[in-house]
N, C-alpha and C. Protein backbone atom coordinates (compact mmCIF):
# COMPACT_ATOMS: atom_id res chain seq x y z
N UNK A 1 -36.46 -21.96 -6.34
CA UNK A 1 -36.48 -23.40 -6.13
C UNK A 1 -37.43 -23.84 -5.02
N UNK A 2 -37.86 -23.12 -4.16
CA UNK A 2 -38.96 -23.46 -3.01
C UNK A 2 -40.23 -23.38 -3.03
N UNK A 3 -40.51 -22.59 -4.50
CA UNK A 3 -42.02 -22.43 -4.85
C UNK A 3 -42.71 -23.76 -5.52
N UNK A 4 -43.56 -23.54 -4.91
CA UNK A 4 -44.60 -25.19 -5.37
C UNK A 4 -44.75 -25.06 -6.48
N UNK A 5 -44.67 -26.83 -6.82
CA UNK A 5 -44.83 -26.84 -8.16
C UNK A 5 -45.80 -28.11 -8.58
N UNK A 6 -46.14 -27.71 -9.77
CA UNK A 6 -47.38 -28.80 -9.81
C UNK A 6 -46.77 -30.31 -9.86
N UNK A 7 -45.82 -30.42 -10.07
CA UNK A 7 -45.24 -32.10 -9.67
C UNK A 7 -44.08 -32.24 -8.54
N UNK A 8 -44.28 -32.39 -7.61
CA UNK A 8 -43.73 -32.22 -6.57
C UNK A 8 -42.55 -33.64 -6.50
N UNK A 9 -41.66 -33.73 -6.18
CA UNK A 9 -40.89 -34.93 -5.67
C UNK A 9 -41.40 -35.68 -4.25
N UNK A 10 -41.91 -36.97 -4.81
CA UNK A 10 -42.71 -37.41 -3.53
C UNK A 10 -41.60 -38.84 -3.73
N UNK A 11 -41.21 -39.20 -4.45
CA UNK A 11 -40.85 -40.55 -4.52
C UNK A 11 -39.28 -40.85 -5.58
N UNK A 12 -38.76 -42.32 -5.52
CA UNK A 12 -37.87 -42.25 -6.42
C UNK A 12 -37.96 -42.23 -7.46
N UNK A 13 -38.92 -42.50 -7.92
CA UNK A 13 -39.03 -42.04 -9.60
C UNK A 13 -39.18 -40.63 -10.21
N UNK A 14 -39.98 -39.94 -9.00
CA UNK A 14 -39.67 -38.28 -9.61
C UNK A 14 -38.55 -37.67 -9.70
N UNK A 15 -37.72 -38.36 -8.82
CA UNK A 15 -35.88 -37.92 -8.59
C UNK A 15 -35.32 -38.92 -9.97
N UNK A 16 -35.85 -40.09 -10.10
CA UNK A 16 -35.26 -40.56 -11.65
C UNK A 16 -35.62 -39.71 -12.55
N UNK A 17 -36.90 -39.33 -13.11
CA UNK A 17 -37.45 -38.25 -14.12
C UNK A 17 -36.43 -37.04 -14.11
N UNK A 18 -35.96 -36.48 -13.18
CA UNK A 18 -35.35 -35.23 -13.08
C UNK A 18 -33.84 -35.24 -12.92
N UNK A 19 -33.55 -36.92 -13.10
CA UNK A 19 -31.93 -37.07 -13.49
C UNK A 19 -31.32 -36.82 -12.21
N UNK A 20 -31.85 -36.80 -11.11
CA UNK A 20 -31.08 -36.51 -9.65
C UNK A 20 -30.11 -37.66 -9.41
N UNK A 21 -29.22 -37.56 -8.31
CA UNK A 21 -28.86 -38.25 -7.51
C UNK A 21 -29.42 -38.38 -6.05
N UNK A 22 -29.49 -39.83 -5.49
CA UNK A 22 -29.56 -39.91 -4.23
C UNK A 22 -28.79 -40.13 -3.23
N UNK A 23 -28.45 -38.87 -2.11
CA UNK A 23 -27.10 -38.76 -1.57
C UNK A 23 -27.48 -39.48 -0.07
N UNK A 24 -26.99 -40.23 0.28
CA UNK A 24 -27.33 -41.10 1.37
C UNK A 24 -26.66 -41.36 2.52
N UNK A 25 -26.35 -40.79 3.56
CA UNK A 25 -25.56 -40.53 5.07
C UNK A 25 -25.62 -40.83 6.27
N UNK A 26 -25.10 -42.18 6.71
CA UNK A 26 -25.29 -42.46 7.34
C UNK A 26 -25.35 -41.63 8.71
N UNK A 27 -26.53 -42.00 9.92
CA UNK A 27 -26.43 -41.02 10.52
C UNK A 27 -25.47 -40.71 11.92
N UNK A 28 -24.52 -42.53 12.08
CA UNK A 28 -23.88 -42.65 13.16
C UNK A 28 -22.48 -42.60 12.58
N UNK A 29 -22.14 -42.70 11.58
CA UNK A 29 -20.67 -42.59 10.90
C UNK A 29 -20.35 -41.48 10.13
N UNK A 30 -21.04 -41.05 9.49
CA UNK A 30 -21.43 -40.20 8.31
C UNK A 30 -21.37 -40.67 6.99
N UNK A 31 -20.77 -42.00 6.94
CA UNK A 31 -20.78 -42.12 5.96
C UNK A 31 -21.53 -41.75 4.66
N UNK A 32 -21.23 -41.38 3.24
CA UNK A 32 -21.57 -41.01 2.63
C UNK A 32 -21.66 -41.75 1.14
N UNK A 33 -23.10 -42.41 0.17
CA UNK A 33 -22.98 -43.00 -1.05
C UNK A 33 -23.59 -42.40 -1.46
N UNK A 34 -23.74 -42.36 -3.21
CA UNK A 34 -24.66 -41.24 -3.79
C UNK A 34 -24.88 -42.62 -4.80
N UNK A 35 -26.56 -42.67 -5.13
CA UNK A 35 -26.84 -43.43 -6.02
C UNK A 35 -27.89 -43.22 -6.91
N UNK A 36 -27.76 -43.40 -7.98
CA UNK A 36 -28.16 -42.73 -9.10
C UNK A 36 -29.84 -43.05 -9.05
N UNK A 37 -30.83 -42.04 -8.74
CA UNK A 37 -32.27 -42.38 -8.08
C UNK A 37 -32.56 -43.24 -9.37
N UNK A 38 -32.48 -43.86 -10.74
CA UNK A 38 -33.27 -44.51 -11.75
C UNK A 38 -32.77 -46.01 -11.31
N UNK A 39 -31.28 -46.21 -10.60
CA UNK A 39 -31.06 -47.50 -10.13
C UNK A 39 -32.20 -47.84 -9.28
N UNK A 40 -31.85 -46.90 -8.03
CA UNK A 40 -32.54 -47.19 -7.18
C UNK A 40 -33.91 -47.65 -6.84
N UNK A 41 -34.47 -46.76 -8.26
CA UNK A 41 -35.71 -47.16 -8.43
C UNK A 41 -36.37 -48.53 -8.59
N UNK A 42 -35.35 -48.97 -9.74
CA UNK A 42 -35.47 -50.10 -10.09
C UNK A 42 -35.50 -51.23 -8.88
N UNK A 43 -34.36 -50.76 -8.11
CA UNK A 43 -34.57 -52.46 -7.31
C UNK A 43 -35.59 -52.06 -6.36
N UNK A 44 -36.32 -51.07 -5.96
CA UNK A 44 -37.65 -51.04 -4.90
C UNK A 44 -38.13 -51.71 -6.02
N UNK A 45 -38.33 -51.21 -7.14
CA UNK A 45 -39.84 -51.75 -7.93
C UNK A 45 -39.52 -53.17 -8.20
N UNK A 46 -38.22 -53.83 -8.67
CA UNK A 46 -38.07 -55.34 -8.61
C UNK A 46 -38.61 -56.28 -7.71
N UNK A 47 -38.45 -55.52 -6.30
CA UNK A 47 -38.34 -56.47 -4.84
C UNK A 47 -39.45 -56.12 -4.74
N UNK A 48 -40.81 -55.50 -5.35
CA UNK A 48 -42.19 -54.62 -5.05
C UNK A 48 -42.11 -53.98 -3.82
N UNK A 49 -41.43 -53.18 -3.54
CA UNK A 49 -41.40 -52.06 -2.31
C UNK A 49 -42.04 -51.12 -3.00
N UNK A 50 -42.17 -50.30 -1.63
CA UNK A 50 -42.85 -48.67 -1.87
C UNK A 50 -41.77 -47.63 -1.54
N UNK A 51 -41.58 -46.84 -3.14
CA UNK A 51 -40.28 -46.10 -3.45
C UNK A 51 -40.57 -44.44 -2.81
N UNK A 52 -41.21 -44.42 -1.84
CA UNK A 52 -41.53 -43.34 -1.46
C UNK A 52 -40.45 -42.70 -0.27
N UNK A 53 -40.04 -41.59 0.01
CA UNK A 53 -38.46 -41.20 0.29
C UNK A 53 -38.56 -41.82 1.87
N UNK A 54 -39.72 -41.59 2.68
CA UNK A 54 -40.03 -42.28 4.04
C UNK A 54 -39.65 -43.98 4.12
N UNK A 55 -40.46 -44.66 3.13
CA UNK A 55 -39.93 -45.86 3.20
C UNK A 55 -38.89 -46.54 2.67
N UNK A 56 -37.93 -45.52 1.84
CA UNK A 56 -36.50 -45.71 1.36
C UNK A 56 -35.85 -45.74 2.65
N UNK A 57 -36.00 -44.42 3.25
CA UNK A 57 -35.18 -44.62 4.56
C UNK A 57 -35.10 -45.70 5.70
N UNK A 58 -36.56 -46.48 5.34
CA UNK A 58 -36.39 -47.43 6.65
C UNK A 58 -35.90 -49.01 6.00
N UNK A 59 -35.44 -48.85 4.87
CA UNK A 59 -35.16 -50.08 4.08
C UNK A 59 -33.61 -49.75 3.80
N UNK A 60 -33.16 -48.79 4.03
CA UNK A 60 -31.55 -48.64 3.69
C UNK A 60 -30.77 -48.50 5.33
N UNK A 61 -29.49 -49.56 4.99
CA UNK A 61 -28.74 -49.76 6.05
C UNK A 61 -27.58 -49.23 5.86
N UNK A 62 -26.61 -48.90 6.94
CA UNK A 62 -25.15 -48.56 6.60
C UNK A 62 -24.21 -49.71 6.35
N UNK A 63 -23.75 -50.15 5.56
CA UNK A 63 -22.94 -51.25 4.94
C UNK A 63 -21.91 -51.23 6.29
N UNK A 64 -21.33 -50.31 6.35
CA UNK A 64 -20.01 -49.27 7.15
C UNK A 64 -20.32 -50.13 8.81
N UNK A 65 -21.22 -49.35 9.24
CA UNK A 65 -21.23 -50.02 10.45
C UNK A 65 -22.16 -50.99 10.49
N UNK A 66 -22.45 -52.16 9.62
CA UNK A 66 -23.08 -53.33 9.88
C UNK A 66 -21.83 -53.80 10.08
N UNK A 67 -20.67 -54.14 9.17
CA UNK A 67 -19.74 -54.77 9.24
C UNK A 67 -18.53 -54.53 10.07
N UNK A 68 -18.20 -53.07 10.50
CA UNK A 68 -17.49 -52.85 11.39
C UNK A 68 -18.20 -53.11 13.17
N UNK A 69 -19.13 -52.24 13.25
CA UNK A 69 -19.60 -52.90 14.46
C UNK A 69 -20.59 -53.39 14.97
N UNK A 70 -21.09 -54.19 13.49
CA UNK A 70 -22.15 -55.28 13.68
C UNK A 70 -23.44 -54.69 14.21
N UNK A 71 -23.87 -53.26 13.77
CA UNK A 71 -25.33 -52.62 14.30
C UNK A 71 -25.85 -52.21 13.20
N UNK A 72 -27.33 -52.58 12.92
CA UNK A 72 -27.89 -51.91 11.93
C UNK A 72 -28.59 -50.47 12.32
N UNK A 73 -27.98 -49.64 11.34
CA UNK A 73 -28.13 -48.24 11.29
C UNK A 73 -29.07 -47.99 10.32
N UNK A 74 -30.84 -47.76 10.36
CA UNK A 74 -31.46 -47.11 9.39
C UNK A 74 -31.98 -45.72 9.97
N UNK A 75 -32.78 -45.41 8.48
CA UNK A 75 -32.99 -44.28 9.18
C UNK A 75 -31.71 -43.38 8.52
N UNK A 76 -31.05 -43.67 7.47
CA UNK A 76 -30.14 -42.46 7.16
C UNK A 76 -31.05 -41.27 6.69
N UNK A 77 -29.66 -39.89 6.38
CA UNK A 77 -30.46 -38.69 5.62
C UNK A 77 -30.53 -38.95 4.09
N UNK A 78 -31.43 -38.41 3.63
CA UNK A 78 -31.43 -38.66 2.03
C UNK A 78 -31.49 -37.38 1.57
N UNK A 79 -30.83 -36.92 0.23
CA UNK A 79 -30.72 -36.01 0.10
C UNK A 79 -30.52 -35.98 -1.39
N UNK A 80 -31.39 -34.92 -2.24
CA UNK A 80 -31.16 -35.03 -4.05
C UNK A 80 -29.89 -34.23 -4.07
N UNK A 81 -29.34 -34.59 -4.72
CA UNK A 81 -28.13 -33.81 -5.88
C UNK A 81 -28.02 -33.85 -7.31
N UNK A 82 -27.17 -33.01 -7.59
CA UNK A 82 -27.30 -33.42 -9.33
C UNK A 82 -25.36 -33.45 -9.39
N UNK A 83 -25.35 -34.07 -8.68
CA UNK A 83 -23.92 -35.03 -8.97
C UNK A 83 -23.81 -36.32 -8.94
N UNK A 84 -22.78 -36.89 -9.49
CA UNK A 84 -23.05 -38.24 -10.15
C UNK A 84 -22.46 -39.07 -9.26
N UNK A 85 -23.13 -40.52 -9.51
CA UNK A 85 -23.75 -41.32 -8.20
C UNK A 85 -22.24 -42.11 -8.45
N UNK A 86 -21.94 -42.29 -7.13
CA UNK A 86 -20.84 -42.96 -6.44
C UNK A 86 -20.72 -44.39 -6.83
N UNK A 87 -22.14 -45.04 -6.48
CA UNK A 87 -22.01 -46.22 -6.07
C UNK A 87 -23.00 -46.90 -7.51
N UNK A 88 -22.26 -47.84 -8.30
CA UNK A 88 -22.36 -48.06 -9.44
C UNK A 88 -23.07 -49.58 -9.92
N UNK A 89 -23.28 -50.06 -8.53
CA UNK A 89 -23.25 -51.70 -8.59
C UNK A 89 -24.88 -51.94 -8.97
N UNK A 90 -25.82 -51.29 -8.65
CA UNK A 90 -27.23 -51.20 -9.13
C UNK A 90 -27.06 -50.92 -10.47
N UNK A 91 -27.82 -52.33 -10.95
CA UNK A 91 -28.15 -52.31 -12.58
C UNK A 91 -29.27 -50.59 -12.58
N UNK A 92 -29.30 -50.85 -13.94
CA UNK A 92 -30.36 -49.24 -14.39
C UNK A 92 -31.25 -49.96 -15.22
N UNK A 93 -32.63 -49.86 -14.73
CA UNK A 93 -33.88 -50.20 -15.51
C UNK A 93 -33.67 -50.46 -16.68
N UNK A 94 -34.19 -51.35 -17.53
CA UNK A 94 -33.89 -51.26 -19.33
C UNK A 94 -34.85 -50.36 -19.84
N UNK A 95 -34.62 -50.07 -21.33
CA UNK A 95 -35.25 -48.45 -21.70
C UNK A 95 -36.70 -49.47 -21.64
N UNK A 96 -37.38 -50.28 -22.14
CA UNK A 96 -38.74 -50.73 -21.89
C UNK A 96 -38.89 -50.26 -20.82
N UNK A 97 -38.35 -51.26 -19.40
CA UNK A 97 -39.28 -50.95 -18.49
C UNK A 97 -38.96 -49.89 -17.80
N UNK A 98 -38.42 -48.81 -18.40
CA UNK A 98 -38.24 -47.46 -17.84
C UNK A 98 -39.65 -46.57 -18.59
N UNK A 99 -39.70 -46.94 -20.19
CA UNK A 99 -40.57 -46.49 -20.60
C UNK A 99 -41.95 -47.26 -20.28
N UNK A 100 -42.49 -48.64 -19.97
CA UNK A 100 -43.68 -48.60 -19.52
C UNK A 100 -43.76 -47.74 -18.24
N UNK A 101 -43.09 -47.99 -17.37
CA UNK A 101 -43.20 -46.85 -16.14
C UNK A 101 -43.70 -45.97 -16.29
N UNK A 102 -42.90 -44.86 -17.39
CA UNK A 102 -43.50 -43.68 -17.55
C UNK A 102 -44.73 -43.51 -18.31
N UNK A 103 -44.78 -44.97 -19.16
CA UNK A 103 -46.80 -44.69 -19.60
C UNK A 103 -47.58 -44.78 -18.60
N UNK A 104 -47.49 -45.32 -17.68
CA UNK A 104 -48.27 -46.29 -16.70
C UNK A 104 -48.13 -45.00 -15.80
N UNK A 105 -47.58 -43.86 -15.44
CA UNK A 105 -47.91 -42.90 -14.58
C UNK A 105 -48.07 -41.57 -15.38
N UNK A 106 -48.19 -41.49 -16.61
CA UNK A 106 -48.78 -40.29 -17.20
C UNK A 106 -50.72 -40.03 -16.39
């Protein structure tokens, strides 16, 4: 699993392609959500962000302690899994614009 490979995971769509989950931890609570990387994808690419795993991290907050003690926490760990995503409330791309995606980066 550590040997290079010619398509490397640089972003959320290579973790959508490969059916991952994105496991997400906060780093002052621990809290923990796992969300399914093809959601996720979708709402960077809706809102036109850059889905790349560096600037995921500085765009995701802890729900947990915004509301308990009112501090925004970015900067969580991100982490692939292939267990199924927790947090369900992110629509999932429609098969079109899942499939132009994938013409548009062949």
């Amino acid at each position: 699993p550590d040997l290079p490979t010619a398509y490397p995971l640089r972003d959320l769509f290579d973790a959508a392609v490969r059916h991952k989950s994105v496991k997400v931890t906060c780093r002052q609570c621990r809290h923990v959500t796992l969300f399914s990387a093809s959601a996720l994808w979708y709402l960077f690419h809706r809102n036109g962000w850059q889905d790349r795993f560096a600037d995921v991290q500085k765009r995701c907050i802890c729900l947990i302690c915004l509301h308990r003690r009112g501090t925004k926490v970015r900067f969580p760990e991100l982490e692939l899994v292939d267990e199924a995503p927790t947090e369900t409330r992110l629509p999932e791309p429609s098969e079109i614009e899942w499939k132009r995606e994938l013409r548009r980066r062949r």
